[in-house]
Protein backbone atom coordinates (compact mmCIF):
# COMPACT_ATOMS: atom_id res chain seq x y z
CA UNK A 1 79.19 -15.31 9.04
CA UNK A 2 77.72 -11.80 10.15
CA UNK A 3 77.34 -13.32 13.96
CA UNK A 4 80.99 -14.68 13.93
CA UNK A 5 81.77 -11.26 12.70
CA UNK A 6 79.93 -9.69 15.78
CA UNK A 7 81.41 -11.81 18.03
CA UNK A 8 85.06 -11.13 16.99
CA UNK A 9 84.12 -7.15 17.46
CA UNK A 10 83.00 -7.64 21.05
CA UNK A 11 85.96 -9.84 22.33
CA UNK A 12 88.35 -7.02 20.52
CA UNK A 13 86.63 -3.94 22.69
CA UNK A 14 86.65 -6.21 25.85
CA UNK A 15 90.34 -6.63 25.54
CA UNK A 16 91.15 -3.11 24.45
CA UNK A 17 89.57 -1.40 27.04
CA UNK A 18 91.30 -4.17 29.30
CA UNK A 19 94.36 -2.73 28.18
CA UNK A 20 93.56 0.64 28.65
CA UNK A 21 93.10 0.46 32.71
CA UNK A 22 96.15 -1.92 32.84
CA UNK A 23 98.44 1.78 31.68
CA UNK A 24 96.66 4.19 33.55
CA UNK A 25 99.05 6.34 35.94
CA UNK A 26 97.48 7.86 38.99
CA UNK A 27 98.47 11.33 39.98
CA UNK A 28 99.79 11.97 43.68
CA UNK A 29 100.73 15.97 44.44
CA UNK A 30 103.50 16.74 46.75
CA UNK A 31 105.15 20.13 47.40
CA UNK A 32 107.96 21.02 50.06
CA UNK A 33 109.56 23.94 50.69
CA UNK A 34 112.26 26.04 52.22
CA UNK A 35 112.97 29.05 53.47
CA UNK A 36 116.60 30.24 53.61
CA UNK A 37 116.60 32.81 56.99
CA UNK A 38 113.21 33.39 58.67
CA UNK A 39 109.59 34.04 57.91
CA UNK A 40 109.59 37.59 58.34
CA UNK A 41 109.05 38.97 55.09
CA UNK A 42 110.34 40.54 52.63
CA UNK A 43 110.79 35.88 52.08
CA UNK A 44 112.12 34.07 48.92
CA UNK A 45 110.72 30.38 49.25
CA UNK A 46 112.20 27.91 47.44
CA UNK A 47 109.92 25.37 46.10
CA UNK A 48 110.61 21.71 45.27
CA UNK A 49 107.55 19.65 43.38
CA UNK A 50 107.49 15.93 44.26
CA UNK A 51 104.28 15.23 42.63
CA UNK A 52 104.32 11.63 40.85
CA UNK A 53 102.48 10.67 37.29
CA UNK A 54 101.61 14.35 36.39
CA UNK A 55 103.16 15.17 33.08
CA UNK A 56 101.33 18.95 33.54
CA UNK A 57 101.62 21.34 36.12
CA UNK A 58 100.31 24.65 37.07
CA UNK A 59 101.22 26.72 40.03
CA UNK A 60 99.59 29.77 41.58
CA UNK A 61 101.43 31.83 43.81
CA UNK A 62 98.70 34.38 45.61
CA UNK A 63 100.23 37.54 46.26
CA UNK A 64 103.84 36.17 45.25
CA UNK A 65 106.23 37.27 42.53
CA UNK A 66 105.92 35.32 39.70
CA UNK A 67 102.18 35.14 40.07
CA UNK A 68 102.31 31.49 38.63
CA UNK A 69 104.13 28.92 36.95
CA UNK A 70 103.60 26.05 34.40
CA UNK A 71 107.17 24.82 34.78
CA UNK A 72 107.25 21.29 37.13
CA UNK A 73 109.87 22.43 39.38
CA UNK A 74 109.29 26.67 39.12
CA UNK A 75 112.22 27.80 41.52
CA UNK A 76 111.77 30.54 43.73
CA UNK A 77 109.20 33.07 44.76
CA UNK A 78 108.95 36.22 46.57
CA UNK A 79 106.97 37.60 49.32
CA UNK A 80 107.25 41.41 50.53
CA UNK A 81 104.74 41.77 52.76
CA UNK A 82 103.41 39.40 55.90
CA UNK A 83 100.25 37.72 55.71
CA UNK A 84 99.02 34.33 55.06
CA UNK A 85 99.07 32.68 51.50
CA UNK A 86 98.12 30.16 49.50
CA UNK A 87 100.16 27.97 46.72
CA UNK A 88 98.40 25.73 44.64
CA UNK A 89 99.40 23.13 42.70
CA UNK A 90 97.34 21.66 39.76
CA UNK A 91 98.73 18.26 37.89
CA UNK A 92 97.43 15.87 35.44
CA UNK A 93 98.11 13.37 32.77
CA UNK A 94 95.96 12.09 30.04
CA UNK A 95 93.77 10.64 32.42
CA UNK A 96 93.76 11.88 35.87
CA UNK A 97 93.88 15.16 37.14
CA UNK A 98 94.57 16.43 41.12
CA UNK A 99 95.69 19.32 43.38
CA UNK A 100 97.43 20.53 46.30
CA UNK A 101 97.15 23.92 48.49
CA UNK A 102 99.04 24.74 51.24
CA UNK A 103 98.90 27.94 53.44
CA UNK A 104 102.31 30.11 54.48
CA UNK A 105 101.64 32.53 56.79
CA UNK A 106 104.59 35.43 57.16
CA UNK A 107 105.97 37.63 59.91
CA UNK A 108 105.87 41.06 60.07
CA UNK A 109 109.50 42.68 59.73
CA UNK A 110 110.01 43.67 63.61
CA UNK A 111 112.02 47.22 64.66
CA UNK A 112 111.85 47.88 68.22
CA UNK A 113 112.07 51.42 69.37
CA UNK A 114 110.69 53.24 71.87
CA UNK A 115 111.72 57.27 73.93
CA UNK A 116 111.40 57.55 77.56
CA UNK A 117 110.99 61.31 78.07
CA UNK A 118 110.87 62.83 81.85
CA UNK A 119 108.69 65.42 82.68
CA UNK A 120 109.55 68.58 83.92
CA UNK A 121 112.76 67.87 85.30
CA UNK A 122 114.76 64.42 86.56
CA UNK A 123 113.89 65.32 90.68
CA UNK A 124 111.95 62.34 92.02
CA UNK A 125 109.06 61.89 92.28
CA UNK A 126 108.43 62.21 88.07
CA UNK A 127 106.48 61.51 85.26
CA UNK A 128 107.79 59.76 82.55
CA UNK A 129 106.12 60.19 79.05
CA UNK A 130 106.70 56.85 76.58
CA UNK A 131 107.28 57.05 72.85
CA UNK A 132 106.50 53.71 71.09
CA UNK A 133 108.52 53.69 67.50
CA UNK A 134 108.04 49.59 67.37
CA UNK A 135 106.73 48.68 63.69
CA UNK A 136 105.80 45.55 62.60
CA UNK A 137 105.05 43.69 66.28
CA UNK A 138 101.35 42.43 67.39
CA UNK A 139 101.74 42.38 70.66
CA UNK A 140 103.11 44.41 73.29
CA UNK A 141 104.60 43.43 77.01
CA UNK A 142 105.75 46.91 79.16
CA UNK A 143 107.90 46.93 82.21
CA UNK A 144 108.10 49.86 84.43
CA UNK A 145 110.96 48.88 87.12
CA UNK A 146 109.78 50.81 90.49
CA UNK A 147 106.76 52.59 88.61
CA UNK A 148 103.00 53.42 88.68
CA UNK A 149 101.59 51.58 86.68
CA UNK A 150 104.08 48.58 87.01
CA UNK A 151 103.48 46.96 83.71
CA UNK A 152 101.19 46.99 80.65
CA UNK A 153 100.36 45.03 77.48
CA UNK A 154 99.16 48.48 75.45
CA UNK A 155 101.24 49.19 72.33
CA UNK A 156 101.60 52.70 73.63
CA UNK A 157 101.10 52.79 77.46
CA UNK A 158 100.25 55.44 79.42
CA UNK A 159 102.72 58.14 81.50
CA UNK A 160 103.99 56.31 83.91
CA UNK A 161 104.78 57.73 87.21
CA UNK A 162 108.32 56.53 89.42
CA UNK A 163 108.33 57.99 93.35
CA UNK A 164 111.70 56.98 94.08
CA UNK A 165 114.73 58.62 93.42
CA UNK A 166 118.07 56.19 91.91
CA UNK A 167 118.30 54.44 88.63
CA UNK A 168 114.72 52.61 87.14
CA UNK A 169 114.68 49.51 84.04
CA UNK A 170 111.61 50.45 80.95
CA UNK A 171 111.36 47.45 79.66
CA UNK A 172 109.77 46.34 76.08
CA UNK A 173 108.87 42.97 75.15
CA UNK A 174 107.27 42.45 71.97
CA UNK A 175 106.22 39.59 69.32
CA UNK A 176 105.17 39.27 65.90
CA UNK A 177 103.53 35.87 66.76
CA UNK A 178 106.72 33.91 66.12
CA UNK A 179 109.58 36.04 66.88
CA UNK A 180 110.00 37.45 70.65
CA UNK A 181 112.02 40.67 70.47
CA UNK A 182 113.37 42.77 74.09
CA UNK A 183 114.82 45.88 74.99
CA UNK A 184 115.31 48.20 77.80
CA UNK A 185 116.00 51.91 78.39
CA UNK A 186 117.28 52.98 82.24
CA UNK A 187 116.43 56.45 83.61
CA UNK A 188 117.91 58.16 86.66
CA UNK A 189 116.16 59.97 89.22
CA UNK A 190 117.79 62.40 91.57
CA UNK A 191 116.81 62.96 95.16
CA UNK A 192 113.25 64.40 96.43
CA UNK A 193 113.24 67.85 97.62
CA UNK A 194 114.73 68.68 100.93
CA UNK A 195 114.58 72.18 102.23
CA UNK A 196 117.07 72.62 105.10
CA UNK A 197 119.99 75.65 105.70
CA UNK A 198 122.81 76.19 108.42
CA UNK A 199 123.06 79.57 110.22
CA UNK A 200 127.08 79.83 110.36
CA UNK A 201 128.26 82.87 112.36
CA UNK A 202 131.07 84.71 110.97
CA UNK A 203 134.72 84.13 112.80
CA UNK A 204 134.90 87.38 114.67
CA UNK A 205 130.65 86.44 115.89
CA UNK A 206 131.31 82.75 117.09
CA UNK A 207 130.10 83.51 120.46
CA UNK A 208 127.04 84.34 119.25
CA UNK A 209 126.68 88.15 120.83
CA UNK A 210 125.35 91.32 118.81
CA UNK A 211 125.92 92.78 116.37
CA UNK A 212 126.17 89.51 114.57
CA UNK A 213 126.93 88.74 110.93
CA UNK A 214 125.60 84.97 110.06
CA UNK A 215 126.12 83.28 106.43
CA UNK A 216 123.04 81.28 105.86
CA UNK A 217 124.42 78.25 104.07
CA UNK A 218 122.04 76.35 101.95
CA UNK A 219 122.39 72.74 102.21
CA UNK A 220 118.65 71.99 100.33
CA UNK A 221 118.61 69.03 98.38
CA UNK A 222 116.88 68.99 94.73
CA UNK A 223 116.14 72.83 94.67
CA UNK A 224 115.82 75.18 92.20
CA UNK A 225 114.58 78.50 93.55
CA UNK A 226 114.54 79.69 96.73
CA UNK A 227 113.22 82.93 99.41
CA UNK A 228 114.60 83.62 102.23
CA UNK A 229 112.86 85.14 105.03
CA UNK A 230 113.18 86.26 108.80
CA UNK A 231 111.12 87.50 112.44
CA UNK A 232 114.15 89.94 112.71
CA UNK A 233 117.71 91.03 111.23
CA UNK A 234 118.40 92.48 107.73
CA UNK A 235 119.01 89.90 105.09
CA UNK A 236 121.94 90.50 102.34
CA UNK A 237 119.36 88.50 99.53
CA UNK A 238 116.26 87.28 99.95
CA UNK A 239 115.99 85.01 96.25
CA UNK A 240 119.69 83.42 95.91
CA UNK A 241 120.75 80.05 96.74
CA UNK A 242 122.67 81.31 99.88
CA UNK A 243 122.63 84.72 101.48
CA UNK A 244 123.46 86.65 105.07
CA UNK A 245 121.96 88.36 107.85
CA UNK A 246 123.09 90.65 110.27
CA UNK A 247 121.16 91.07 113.69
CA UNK A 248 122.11 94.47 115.58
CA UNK A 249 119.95 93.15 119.06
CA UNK A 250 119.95 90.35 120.98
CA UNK A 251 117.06 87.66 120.77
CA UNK A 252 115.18 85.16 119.38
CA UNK A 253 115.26 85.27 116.03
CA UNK A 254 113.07 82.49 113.12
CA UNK A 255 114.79 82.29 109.67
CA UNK A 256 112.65 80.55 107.28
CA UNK A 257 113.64 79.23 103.61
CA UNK A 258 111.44 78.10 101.00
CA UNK A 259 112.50 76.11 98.35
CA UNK A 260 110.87 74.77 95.33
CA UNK A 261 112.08 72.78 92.25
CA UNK A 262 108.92 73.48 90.15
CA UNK A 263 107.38 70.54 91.25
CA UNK A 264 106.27 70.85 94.51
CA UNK A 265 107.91 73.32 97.45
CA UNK A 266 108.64 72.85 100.99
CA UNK A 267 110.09 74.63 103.95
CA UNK A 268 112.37 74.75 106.91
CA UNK A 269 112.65 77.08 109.82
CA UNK A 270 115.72 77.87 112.07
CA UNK A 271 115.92 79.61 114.89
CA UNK A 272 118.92 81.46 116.26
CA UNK A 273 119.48 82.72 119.58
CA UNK A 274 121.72 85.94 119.63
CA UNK A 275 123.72 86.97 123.02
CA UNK A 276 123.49 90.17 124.69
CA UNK A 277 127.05 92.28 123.98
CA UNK A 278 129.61 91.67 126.44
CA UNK A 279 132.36 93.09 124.19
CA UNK A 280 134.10 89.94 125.78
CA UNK A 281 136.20 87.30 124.03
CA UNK A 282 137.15 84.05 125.98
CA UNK A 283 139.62 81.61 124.76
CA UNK A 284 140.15 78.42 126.84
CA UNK A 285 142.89 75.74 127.40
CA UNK A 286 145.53 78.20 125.40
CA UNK A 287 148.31 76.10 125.49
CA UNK A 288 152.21 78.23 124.87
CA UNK A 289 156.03 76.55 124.60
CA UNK A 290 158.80 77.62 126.28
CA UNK A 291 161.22 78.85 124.67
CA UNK A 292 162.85 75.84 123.39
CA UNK A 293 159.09 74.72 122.21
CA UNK A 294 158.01 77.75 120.12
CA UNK A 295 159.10 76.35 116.62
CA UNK A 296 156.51 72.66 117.61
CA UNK A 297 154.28 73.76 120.23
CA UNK A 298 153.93 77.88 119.52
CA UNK A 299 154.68 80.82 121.87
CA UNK A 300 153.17 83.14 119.99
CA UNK A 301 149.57 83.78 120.03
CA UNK A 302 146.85 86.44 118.18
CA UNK A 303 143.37 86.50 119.60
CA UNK A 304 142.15 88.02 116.45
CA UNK A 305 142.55 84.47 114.76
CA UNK A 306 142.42 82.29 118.04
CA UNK A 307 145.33 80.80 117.07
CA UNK A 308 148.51 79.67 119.01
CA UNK A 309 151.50 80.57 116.26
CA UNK A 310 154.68 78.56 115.53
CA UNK A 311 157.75 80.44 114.16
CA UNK A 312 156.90 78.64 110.79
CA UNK A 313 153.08 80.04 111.40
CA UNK A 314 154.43 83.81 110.97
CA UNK A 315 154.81 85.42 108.36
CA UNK A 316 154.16 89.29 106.73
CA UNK A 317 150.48 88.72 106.31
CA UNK A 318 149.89 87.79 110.06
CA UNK A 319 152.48 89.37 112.48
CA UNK A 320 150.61 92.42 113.27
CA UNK A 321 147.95 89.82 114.70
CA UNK A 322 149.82 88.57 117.01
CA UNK A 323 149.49 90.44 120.56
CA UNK A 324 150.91 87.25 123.22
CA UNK A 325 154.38 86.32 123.20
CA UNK A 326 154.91 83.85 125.68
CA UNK A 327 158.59 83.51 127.03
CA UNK A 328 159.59 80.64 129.14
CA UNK A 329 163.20 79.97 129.74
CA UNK A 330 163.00 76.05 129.93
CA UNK A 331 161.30 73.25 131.85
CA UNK A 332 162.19 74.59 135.30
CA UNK A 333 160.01 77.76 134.64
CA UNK A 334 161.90 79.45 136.84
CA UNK A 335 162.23 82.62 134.54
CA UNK A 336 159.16 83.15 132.46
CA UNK A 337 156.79 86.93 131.05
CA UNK A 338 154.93 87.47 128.75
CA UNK A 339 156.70 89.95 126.03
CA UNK A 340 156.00 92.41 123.82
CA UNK A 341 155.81 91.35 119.87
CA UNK A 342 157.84 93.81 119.28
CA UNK A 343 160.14 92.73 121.34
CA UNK A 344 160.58 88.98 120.88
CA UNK A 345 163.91 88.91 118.98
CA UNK A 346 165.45 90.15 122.56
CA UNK A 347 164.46 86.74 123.53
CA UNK A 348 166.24 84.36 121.63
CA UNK A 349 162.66 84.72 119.25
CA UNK A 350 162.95 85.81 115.48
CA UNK A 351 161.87 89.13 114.16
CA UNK A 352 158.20 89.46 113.79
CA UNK A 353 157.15 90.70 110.81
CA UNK A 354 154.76 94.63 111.26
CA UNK A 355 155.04 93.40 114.99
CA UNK A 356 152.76 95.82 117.36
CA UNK A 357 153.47 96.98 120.87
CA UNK A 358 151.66 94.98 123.59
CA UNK A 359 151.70 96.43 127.68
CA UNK A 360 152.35 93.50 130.13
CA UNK A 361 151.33 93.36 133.80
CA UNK A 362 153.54 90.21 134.69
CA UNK A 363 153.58 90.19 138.35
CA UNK A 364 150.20 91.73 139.97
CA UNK A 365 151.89 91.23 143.25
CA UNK A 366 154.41 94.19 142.51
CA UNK A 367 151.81 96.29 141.04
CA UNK A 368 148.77 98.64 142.34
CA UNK A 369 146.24 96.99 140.55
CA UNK A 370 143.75 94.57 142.05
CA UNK A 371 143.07 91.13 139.48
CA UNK A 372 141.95 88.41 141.34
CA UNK A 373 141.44 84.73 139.72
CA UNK A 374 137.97 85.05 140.92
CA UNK A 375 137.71 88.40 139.24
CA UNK A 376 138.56 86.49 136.20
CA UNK A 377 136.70 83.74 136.40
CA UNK A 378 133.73 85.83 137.50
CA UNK A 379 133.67 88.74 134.73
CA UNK A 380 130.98 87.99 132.53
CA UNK A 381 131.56 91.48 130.47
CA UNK A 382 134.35 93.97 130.05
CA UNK A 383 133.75 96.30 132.53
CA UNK A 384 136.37 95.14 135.02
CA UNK A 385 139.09 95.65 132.66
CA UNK A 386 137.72 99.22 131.23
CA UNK A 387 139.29 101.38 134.67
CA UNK A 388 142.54 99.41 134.77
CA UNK A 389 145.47 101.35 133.93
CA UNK A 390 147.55 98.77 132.25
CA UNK A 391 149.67 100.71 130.26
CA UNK A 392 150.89 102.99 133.16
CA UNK A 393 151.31 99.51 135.19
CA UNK A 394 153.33 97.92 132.45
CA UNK A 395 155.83 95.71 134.63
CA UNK A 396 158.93 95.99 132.25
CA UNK A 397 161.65 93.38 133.13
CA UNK A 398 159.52 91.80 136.37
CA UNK A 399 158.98 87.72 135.27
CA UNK A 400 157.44 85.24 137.14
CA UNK A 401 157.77 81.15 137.86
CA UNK A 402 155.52 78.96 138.92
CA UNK A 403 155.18 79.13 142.52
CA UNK A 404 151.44 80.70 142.06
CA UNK A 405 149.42 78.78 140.41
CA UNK A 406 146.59 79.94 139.15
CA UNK A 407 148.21 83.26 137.71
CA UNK A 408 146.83 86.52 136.62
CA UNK A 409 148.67 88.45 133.80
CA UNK A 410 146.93 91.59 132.67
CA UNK A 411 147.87 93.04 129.14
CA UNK A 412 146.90 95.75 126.72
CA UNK A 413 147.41 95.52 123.03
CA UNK A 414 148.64 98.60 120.92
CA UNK A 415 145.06 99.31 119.38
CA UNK A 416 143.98 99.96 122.91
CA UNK A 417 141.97 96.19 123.27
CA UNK A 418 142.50 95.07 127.30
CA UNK A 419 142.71 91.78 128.59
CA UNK A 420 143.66 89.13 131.14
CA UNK A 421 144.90 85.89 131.19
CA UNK A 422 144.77 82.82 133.88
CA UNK A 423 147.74 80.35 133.73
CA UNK A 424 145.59 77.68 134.80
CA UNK A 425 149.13 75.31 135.26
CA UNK A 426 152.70 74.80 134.36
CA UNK A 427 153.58 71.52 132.24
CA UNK A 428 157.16 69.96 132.40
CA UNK A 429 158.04 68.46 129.37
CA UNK A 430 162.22 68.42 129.24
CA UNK A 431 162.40 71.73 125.64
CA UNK A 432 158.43 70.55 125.05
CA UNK A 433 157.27 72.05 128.50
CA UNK A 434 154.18 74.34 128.10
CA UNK A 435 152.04 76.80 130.40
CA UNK A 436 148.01 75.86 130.01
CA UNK A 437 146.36 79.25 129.69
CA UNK A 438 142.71 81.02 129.73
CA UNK A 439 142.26 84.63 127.88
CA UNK A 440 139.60 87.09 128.21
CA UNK A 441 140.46 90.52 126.07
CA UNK A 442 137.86 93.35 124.67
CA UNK A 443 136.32 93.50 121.48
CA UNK A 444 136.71 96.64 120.92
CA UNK A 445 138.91 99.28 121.94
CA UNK A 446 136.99 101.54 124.70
């Protein structure tokens, strides 16, 4: 009885435990997860447990918010800084038990931001200091457009130096190992440094003969400060952007200007070559309307302005200029003189306005005075005219035509200035016609 008993016991634990490994459940962990915008942190991951045949769970979030969970499916967590973490999940029934771990590594928040600063001033060449402001990037990729150095991979690089004047690209390319992020600042240069200057004789000095008054005109490029210097002459200023001279002897004269934009300085030299006094002005190809011609072509001319005068041209401000009034009757020159300013409304001219008194020698050939075209063309100076009595020569009503060509015409304005003029030739042109004229007169009265 007790071995039947025995046996029965034996065959009942072989079957239970038979039983037993027939209902075990094995336990298989799975996690996913999501991440709604990007893995630069601050990150909320959403988690989503797929684990099969755990009815127990516990998660550990390392560095997250919540720190853990022992809910299956435990939502979402929170991340504020970058780095790399770990989630694990633990599960288990009555009789197994496993795990899972998986690694999320997070992106530093990126803002880009740099200064570009140049040196000094914005004349090339120049130094340009960089700023770097960029947070939350690991590595760095510079672009200096037309600049020494050319590139670099430094998170701040060094002052970087452009030669060329015009506009130059900084460029900043930078990553946080995932994320590529790019911008660009431009800079513009202006031009190097270039000393230079004109020497620009006044009006009344355009021939170049002393005394002379010259502007000096500065035409430097990319200066700031500048001295003025010279072999001879008195300058007006010798530290202002532009300044004059005035030269009382002729010569051969060196004006030098230095100029300087606090970077570097150069400088230029010019040399001017003042004439010896004649006290001799000579206008060429003077070209005067008849009559019918002085409201298009001019007869009216003032050597004080070099100017041939319209009747629209006069006015109050410059009538007492004008010293030539040319009168010819039409395109037959057969009746033409040269006329007093005063006088031009008693030839079919209007008024002029403070009109002076001019002396005419018209016809030579009826006077006692001795004017040759090659004592024209020869006087060099004004000491041929200085003995001519012109005034007590005047010629009144005598005209002339063109039968002699070239022509001599002597004159003497009312402030005591001589001079001559050589019609060179007479120009039919139907009411357009025109004499072509030289005219050699005195500075100064002597």
């Amino acid at each position: 009885m007790r071995l039947i008993f025995t046996t029965l016991f034996s065959l009942l634990i072989i079957v239970l435990v038979s039983c037993y490994h027939e209902e075990e459940i094995p336990v298989q962990v799975d996690i996913s997860y999501a991440i709604p915008e990007s893995f630069t942190a601050p990150v909320t991951i959403e988690l989503q447990n797929k684990t099969t045949g755990a009815d127990f769970y516990k998660w550990t979030f390392t560095g997250a918010s919540p720190a853990s969970s022992e809910k299956k499916q435990p939502g979402t967590i929170t991340y504020t800084s970058a780095g790399e973490y770990k989630i694990v999940l633990e599960a288990w029934n009555d009789t197994q038990r496993s795990s899972k771990e998986i690694t999320i590594r997070l992106d530093s928040a990126v803002t880009l931001d740099f200064d570009v600063a140049v040196l000094i001033n914005d004349f090339a060449p120049a130094t340009v200091k960089i700023t770097n402001r960029t947070r939350g990037a690991s590595t760095y990729s510079w672009s200096f457009q037309g600049g020494t150095p050319e590139t670099s991979t430094l998170q701040d690089p060094p002052s970087v130096v452009f030669s060329d004047p015009g506009e130059h690209t900084i460029s900043l390319q930078v990553s946080n190992g995932r994320e590529t992020y790019a911008s660009s600042r431009v800079i513009t240069l202006k031009d190097k440094l270039n000393a230079d200057f004109e020497i620009v004789p006044s009006f009344e000095d355009e021939d170049y003969e002393a005394p002379l008054h010259a502007s000096l005109v500065n035409t430097t490029v990319s200066g700031l400060h500048y001295a003025w210097s010279s072999t001879g002459g008195t300058l007006t200023t010798t530290n202002t952007a532009n300044s004059s001279i005035d030269f009382s002897a002729a010569g051969d004269y060196t004006v030098t200007l230095n100029a300087d934009n606090d970077k570097e300085t150069k400088s230029i030299d010019h040399t001017i070559h003042v004439k010896a006094n004649t006290n001799l002005y000579t206008m060429s190809d003077v070209k005067l309307g008849v009559s019918a011609a002085h409201v298009t072509i001019g007869s009216f001319y003032s050597p004080s302005l070099r100017k041939v005068m319209t009747k629209n041209d006069v006015n109050t401000s410059n009538g007492n200029l004008i010293d030539l009034v040319f009168y010819g009757i039409n395109s037959t020159f057969s009746y033409c003189r040269f006329v007093s300013p005063d006088s031009a409304s008693v030839f079919t001219f209007p008024a002029i306005p403070q009109a002076s008194h001019t002396y005419f020698v018209n016809t030579l050939e009826t006077s006692t005075l001795s004017f040759s075209v090659s004592d024209f063309d020869n006087m060099v100076n004004d000491q041929p005219l200085t003995t001519l009595d012109i005034k007590g020569q005047d010629s009144g009503t005598a005209f002339f035509n063109n039968s002699i060509v070239p022509r001599i015409i002597l004159f003497e304005t009312d402030d005591g200035r001589k001079g001559a003029i050589k019609i060179k030739s007479f120009v039919s042109d139907g009411m357009q016609s025109y004499i072509m004229a030289d005219i050699k007169i005195q500075k100064l009265k002597q």
